[in-house]
C-alpha atoms as a PDB file:
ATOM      1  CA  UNK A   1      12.690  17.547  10.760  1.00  0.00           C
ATOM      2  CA  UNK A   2      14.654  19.259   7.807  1.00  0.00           C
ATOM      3  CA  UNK A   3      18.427  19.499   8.130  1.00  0.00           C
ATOM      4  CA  UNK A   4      20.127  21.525   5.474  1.00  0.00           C
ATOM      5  CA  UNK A   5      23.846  20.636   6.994  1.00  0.00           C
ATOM      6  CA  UNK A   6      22.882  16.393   7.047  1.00  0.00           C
ATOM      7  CA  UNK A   7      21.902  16.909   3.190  1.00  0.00           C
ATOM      8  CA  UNK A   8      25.463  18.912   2.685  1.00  0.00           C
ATOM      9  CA  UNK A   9      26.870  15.616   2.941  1.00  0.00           C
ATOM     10  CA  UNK A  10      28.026  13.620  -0.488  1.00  0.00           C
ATOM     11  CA  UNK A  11      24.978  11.780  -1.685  1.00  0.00           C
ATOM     12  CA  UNK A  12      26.307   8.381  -0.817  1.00  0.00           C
ATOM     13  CA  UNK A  13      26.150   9.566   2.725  1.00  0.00           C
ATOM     14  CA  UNK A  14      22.895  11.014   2.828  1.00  0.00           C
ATOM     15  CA  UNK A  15      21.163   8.153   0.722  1.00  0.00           C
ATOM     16  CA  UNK A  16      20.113   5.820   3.446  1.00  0.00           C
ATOM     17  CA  UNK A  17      19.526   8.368   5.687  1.00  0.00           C
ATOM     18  CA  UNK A  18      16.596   9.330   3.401  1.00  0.00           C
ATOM     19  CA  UNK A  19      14.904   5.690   3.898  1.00  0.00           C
ATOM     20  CA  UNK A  20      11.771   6.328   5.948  1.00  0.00           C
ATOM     21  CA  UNK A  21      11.566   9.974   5.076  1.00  0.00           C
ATOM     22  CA  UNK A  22       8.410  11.384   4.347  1.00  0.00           C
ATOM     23  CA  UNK A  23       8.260  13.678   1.199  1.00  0.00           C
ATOM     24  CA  UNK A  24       4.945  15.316   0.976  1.00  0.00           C
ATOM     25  CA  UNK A  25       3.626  17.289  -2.441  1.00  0.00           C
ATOM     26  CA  UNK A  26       0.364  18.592  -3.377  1.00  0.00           C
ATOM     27  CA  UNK A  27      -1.749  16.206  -0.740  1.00  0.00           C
ATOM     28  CA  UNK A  28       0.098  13.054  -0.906  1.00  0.00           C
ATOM     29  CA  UNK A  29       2.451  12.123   1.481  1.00  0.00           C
ATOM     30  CA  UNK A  30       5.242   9.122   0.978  1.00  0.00           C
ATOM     31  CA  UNK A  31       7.717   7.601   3.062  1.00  0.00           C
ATOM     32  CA  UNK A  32      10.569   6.529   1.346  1.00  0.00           C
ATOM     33  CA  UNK A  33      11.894   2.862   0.979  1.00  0.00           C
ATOM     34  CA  UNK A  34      14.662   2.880  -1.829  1.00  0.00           C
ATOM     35  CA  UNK A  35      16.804   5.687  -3.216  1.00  0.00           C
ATOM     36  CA  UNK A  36      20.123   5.579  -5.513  1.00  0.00           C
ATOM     37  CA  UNK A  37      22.984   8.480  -4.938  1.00  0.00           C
ATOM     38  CA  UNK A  38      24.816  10.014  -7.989  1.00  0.00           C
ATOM     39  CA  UNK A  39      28.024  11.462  -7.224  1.00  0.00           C
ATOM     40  CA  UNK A  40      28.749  14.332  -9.615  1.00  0.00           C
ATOM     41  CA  UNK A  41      32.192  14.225 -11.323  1.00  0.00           C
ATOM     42  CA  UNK A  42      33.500  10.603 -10.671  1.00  0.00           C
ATOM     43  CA  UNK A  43      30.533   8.879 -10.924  1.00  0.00           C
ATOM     44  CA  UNK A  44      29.454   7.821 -15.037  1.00  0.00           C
ATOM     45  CA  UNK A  45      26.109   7.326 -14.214  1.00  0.00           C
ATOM     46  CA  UNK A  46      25.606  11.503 -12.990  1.00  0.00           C
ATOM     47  CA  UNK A  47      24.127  13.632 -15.030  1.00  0.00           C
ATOM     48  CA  UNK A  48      27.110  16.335 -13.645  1.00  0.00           C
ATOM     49  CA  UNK A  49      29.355  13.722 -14.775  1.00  0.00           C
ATOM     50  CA  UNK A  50      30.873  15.694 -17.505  1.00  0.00           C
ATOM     51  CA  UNK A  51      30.466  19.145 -15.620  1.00  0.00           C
ATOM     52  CA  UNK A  52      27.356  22.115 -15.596  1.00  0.00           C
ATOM     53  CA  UNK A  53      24.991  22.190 -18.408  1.00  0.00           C
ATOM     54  CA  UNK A  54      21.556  24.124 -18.004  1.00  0.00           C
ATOM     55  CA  UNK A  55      20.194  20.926 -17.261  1.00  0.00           C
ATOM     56  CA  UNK A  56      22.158  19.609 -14.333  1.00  0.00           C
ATOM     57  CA  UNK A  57      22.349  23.080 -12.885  1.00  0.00           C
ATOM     58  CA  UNK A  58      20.392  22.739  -9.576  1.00  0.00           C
ATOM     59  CA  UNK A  59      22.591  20.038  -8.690  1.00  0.00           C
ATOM     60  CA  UNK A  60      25.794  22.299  -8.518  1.00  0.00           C
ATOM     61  CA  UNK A  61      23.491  24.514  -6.273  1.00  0.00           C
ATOM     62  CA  UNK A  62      22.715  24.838  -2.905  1.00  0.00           C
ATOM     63  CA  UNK A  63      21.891  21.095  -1.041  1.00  0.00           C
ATOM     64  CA  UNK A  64      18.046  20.514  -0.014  1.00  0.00           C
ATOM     65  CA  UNK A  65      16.623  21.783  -3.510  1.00  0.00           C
ATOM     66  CA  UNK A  66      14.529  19.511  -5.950  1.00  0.00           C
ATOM     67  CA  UNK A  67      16.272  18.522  -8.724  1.00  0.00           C
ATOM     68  CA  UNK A  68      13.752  17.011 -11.681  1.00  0.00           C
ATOM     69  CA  UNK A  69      14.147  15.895 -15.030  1.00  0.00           C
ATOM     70  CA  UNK A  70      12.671  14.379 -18.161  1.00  0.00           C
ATOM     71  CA  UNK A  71      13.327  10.600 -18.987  1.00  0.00           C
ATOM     72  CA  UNK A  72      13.052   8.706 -22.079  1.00  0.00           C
ATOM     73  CA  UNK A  73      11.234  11.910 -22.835  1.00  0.00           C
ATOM     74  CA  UNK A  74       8.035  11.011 -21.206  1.00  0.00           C
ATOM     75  CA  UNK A  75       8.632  10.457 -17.553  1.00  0.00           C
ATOM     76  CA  UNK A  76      10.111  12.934 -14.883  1.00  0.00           C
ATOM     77  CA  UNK A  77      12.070  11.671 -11.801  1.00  0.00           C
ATOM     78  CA  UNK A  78      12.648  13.524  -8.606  1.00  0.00           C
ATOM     79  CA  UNK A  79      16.097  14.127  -6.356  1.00  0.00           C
ATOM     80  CA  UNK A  80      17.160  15.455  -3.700  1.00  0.00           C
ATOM     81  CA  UNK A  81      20.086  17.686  -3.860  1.00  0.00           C
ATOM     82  CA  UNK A  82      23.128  17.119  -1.487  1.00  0.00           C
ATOM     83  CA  UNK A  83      27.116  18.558  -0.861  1.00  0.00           C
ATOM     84  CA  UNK A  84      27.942  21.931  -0.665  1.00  0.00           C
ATOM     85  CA  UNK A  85      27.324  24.678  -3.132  1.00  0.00           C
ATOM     86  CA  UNK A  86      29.629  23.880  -6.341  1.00  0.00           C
ATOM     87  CA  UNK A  87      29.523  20.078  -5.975  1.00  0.00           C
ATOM     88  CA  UNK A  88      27.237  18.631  -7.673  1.00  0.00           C
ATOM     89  CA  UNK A  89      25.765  15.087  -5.571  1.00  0.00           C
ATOM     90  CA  UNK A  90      22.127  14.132  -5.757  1.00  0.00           C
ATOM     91  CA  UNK A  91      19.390  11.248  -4.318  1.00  0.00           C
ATOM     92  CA  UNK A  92      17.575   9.925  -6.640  1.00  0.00           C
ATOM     93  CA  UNK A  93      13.781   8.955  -5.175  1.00  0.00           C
ATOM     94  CA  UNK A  94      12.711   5.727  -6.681  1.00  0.00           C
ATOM     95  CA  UNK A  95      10.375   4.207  -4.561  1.00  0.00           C
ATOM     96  CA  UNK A  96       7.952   4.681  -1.216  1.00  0.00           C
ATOM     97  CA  UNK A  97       4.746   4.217   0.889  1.00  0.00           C
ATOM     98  CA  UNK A  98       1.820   6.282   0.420  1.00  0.00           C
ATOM     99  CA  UNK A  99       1.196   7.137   3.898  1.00  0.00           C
ATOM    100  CA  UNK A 100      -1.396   9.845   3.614  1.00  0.00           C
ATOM    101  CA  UNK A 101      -3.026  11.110   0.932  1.00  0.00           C
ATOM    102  CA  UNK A 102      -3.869   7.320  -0.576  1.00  0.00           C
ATOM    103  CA  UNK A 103      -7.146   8.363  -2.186  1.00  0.00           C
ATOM    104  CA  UNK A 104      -5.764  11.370  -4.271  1.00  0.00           C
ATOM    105  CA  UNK A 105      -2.532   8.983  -5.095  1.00  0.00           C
ATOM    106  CA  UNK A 106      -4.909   6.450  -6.469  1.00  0.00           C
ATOM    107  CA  UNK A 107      -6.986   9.072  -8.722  1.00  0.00           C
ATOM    108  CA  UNK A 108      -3.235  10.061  -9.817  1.00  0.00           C
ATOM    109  CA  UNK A 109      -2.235   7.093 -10.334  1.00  0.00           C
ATOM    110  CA  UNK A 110      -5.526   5.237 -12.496  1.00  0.00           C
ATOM    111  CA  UNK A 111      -3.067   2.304 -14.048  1.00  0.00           C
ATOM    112  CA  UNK A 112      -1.922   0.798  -9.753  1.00  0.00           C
ATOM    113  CA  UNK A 113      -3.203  -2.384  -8.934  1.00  0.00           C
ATOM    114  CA  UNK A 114      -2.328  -2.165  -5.510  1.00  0.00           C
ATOM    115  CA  UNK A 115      -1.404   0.767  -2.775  1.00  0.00           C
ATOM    116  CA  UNK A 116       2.003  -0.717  -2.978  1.00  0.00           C
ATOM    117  CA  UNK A 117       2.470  -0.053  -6.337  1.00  0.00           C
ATOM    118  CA  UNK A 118       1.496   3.641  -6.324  1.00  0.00           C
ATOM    119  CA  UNK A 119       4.923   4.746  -5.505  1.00  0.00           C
ATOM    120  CA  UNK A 120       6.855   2.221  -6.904  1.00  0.00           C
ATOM    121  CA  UNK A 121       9.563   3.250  -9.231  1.00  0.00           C
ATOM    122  CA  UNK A 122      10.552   6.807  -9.588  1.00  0.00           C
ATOM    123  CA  UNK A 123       7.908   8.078 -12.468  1.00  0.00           C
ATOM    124  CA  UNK A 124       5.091   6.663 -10.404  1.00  0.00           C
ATOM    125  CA  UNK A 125       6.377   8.309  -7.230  1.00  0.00           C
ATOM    126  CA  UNK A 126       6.821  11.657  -8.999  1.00  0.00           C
ATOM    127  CA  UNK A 127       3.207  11.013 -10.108  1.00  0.00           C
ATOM    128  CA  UNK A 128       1.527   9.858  -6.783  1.00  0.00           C
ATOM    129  CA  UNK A 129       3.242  13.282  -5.421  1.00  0.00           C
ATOM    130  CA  UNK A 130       1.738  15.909  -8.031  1.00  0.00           C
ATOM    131  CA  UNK A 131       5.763  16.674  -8.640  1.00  0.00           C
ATOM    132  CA  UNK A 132       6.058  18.632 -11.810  1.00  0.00           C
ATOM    133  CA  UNK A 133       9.426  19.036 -14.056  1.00  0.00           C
ATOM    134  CA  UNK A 134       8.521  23.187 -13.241  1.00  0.00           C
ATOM    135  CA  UNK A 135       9.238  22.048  -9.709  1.00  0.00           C
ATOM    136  CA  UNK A 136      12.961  21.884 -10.671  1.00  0.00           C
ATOM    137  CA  UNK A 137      14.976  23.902  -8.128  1.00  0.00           C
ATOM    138  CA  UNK A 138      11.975  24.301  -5.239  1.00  0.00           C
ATOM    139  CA  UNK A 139      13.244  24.200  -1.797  1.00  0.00           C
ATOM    140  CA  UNK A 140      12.545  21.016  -0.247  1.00  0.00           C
ATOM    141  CA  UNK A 141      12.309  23.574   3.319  1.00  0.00           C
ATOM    142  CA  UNK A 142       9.607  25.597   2.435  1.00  0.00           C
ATOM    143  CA  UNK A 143       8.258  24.634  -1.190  1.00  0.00           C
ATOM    144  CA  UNK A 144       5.483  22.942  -2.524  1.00  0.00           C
ATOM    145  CA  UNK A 145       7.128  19.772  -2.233  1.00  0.00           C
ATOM    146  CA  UNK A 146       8.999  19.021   1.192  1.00  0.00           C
ATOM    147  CA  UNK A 147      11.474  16.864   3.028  1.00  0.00           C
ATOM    148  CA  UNK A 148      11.038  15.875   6.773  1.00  0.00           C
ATOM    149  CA  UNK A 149      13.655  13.220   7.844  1.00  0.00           C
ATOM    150  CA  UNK A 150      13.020  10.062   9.700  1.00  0.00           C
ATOM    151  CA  UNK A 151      14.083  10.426  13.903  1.00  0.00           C
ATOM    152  CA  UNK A 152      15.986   6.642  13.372  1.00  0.00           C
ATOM    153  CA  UNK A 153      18.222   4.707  10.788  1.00  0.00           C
ATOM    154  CA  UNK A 154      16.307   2.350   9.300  1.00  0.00           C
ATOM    155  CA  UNK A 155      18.056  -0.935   8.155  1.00  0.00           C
ATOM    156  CA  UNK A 156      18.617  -1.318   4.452  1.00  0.00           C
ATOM    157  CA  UNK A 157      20.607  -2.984   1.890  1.00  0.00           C
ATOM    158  CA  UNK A 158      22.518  -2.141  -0.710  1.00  0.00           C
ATOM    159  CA  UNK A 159      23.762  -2.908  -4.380  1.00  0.00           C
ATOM    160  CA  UNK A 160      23.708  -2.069  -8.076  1.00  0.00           C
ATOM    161  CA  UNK A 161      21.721   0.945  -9.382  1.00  0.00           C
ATOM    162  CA  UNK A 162      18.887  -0.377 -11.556  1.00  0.00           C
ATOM    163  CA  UNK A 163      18.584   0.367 -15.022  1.00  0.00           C
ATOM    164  CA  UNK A 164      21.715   2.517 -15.232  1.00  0.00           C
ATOM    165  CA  UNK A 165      23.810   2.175 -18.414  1.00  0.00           C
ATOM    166  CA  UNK A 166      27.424   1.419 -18.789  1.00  0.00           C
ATOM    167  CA  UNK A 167      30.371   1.299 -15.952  1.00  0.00           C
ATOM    168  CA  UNK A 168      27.288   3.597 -13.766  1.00  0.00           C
ATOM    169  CA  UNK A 169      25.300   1.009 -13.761  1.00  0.00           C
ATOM    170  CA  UNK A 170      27.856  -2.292 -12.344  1.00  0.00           C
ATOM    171  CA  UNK A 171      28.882  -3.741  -8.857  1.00  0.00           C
ATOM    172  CA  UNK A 172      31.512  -0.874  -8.644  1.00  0.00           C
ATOM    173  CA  UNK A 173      28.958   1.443  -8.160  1.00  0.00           C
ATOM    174  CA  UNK A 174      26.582  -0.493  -5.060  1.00  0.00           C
ATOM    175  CA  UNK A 175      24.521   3.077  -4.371  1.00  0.00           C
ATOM    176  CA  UNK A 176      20.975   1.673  -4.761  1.00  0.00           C
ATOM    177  CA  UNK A 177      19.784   1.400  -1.080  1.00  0.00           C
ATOM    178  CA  UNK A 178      16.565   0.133  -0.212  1.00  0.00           C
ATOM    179  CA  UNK A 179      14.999  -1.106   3.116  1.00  0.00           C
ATOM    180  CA  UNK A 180      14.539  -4.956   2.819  1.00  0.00           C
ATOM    181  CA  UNK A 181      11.416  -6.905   2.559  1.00  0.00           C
ATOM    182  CA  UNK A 182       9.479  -3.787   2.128  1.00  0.00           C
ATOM    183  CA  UNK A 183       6.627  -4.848  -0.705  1.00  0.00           C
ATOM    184  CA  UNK A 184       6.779  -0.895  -1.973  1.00  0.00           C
ATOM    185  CA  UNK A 185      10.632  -1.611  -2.971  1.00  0.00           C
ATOM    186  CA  UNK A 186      10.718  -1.077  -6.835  1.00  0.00           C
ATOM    187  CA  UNK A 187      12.577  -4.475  -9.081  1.00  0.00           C
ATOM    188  CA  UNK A 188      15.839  -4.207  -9.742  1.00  0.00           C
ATOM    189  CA  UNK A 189      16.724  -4.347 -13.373  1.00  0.00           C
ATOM    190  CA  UNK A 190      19.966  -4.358 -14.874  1.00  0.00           C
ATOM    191  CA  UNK A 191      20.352  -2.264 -18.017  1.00  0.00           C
ATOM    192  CA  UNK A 192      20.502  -4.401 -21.481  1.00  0.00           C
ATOM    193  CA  UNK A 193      23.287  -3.503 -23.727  1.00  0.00           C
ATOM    194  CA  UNK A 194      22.033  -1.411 -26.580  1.00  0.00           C
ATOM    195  CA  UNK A 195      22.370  -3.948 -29.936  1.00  0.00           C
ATOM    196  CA  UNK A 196      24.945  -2.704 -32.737  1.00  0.00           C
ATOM    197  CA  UNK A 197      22.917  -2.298 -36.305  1.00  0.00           C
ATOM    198  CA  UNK A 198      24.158  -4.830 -38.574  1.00  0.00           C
ATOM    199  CA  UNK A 199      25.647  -1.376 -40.751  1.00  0.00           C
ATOM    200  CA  UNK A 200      27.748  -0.145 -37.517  1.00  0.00           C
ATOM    201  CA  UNK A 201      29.950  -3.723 -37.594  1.00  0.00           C
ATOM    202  CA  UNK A 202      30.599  -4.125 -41.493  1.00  0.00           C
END
């Protein structure tokens, strides 16, 4: 089931309602088992955090689109987009289960060890999906890449985002969620401080 008005909520609402989801792209299908929410304006670790830019643009848009991006300039990560038109919230998708679809993951995929590792983390998700950064703005309704919502709450937990610089990235911000125990449930890594050159302290 899609629901357009559940994903209108702010993305710390809709975030654990997206554990056991199944997102399905290009043959693969995954069912979700951690996601972090970014709250637009008040929240240091958003991309919208500073207002629109022509990058963060689908996430000021309408809720249920795709938003992607490029990280460290290599890797693209996949969200869903939630709140009403003008604020900008999203769910970040870091980590799920192949459940259908394993073979064509694992050809995607060559450098997995394990099934449980083919969706682990957000790039290899995006990966093990076929999701493309040209999928930026595709609705997650009727697009190439869809959203059908699990019929129960699943239990989760919840703490620190992982990997997420500055205040973003600390206790005051506990908007990873992730069902516990799951083996598919990506590390959590605190982000290291970048180091001062010796030039920047004289």
């Amino acid at each position: 089931m899609f629901d357009r008005e559940l994903l209108s909520r702010p993305s710390v609402e809709v975030a654990p309602l997206l554990l056991g989801a199944i997102i399905r792209g290009r043959g693969v299908s995954v069912r979700l088992t951690e996601v972090e929410a970014y709250l637009g304006g008040v929240d240091p670790g958003s991309h919208a955090f500073r207002g629109e830019t022509p990058r963060n643009r689908v996430m000021f848009g309408e809720p249920g689109h795709l938003y992607t991006y490029f990280t460290y300039g290599m890797h693209v990560c996949a969200n869903v987009v939630c709140s009403p038109v003008g604020i900008a919230t999203a769910v970040l998708l870091r980590a799920g289960e192949v459940v259908d679809g394993v073979e064509l993951a694992r050809e995607r995929r060559t450098t997995s060890r394990t099934d449980a590792d083919l969706a682990r983390g957000p790039a290899r998700l995006v990966v093990a999906l076929g999701i493309e950064l040209a999928d930026n703005g595709s609705d997650l309704e009727s697009g190439d890449v869809t959203l059908e919502l699990a019929g129960k709450q699943e239990s989760f937990e919840q703490g620190p985002r992982t990997g997420v610089s500055g205040a973003g990235g600390t206790v005051d911000f506990p908007w990873r969620f992730w069902i516990p125990g799951d083996p598919t449930v990506s590390p959590y890594k605190a982000s290291l401080p970048k180091k001062r050159s010796r030039s920047a302290t004289l």
